[in-house]
C-alpha atoms as a PDB file:
ATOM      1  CA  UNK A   1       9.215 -11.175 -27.437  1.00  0.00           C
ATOM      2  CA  UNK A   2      10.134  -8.338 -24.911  1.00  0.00           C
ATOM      3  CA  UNK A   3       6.283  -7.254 -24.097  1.00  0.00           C
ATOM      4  CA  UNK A   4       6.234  -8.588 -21.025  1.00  0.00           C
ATOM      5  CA  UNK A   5       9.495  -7.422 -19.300  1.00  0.00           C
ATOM      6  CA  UNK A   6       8.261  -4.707 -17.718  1.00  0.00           C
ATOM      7  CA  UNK A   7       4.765  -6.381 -16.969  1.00  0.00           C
ATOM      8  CA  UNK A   8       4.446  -6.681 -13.258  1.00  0.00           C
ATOM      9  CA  UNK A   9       4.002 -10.194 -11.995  1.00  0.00           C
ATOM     10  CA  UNK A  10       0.749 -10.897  -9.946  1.00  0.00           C
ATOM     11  CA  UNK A  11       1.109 -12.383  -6.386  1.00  0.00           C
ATOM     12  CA  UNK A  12      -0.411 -15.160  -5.969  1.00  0.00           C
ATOM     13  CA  UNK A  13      -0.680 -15.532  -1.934  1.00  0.00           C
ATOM     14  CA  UNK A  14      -2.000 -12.358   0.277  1.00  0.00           C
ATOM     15  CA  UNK A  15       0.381 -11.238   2.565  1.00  0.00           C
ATOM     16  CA  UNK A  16      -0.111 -10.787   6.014  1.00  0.00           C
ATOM     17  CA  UNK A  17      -0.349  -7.970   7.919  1.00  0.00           C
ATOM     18  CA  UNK A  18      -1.132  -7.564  12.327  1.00  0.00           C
ATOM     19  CA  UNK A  19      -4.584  -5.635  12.532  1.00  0.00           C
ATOM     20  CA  UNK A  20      -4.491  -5.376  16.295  1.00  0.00           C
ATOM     21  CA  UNK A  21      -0.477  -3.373  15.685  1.00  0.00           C
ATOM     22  CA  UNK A  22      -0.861  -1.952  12.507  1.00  0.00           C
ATOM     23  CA  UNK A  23      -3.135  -0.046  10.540  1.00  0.00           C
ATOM     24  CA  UNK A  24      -3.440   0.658   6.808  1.00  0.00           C
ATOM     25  CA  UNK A  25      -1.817   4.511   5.648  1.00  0.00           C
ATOM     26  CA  UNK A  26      -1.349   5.874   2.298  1.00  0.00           C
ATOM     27  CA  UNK A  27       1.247   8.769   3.110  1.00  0.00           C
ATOM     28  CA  UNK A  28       0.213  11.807   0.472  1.00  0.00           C
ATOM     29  CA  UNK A  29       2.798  14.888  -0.304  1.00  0.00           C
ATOM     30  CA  UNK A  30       0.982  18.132  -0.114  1.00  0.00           C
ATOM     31  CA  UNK A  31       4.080  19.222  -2.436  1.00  0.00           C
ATOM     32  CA  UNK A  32       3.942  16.605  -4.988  1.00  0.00           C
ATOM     33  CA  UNK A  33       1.122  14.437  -4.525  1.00  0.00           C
ATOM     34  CA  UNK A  34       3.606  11.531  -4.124  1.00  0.00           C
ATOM     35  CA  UNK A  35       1.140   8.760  -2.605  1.00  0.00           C
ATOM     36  CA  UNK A  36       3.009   5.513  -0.784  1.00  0.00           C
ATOM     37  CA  UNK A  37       1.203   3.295   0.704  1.00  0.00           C
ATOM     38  CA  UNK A  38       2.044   0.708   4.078  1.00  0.00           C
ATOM     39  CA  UNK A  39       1.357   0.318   7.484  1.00  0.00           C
ATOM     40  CA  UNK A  40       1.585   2.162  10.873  1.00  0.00           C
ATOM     41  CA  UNK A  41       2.641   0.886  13.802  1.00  0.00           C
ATOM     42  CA  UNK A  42      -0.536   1.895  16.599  1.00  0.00           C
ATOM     43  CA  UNK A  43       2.755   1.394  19.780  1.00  0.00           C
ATOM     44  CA  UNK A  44       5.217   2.996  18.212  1.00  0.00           C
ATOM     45  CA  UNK A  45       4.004   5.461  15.517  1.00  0.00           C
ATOM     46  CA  UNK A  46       6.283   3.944  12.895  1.00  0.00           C
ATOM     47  CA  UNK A  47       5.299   4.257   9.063  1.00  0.00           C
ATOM     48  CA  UNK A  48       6.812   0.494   7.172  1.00  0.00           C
ATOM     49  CA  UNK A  49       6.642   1.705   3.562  1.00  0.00           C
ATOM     50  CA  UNK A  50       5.152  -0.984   1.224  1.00  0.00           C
ATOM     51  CA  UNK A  51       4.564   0.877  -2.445  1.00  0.00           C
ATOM     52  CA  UNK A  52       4.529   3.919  -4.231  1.00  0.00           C
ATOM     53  CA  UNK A  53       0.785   4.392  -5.940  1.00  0.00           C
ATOM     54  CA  UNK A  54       0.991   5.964  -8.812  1.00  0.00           C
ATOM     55  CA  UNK A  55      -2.097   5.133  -9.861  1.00  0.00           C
ATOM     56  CA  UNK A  56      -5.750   3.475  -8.635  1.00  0.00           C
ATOM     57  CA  UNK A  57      -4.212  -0.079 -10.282  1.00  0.00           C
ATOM     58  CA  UNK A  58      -1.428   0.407  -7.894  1.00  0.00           C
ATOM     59  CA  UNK A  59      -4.090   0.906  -4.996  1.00  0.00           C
ATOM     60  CA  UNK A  60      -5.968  -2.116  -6.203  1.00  0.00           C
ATOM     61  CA  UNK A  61      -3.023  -4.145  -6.100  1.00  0.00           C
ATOM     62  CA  UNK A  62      -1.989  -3.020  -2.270  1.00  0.00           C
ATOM     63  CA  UNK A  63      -5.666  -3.870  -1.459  1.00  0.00           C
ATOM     64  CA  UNK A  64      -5.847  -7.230  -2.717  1.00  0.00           C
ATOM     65  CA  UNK A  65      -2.231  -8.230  -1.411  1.00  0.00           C
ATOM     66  CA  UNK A  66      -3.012  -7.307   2.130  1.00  0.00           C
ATOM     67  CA  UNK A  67      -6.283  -7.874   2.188  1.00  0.00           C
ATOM     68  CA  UNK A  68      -7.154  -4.390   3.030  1.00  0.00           C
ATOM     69  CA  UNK A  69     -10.668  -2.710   2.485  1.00  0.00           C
ATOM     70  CA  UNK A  70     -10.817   1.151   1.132  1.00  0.00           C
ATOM     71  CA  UNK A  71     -12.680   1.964   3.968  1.00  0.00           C
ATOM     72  CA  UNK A  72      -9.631   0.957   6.449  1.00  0.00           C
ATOM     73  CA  UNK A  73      -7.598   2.910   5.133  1.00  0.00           C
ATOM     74  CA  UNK A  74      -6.380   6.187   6.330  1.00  0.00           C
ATOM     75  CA  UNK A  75      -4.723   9.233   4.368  1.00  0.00           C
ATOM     76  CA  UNK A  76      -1.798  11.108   6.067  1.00  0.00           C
ATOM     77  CA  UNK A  77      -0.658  14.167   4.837  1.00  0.00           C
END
């Protein structure tokens, strides 16, 4: 009855995202290895947080919603 609670729900619709402002960045904590992924603004320098990945599911599922490709995307430490 309770299984899926805690089940995250799958979107259904990719959201959108500007490529000529903003470019895919998954932040990474040399401390902690904390990993959260969103976008950077290419004007102003400014990091819009999206997720926390925990995991590669987690990256698959920031891919797919934004349409980003593993190869656009940068690492920032």
């Amino acid at each position: 009855m309770f299984k899926n609670i805690f089940k995250k729900q799958a979107q259904t619709q990719k959201q959108q995202y500007d490529k000529t402002k903003q470019k895919p960045i998954i932040r990474a904590s040399i401390c902690t290895g904390e990993k959260v992924a969103g976008f950077k603004d290419l004007a102003t320098g400014q990091f819009s947080e999206i997720m926390l990945i925990r995991n590669d599911s987690d990256l698959y599922e920031y891919m797919q919603s934004y349409g980003v490709e593993r190869d656009d995307i940068v690492k920032e430490y």
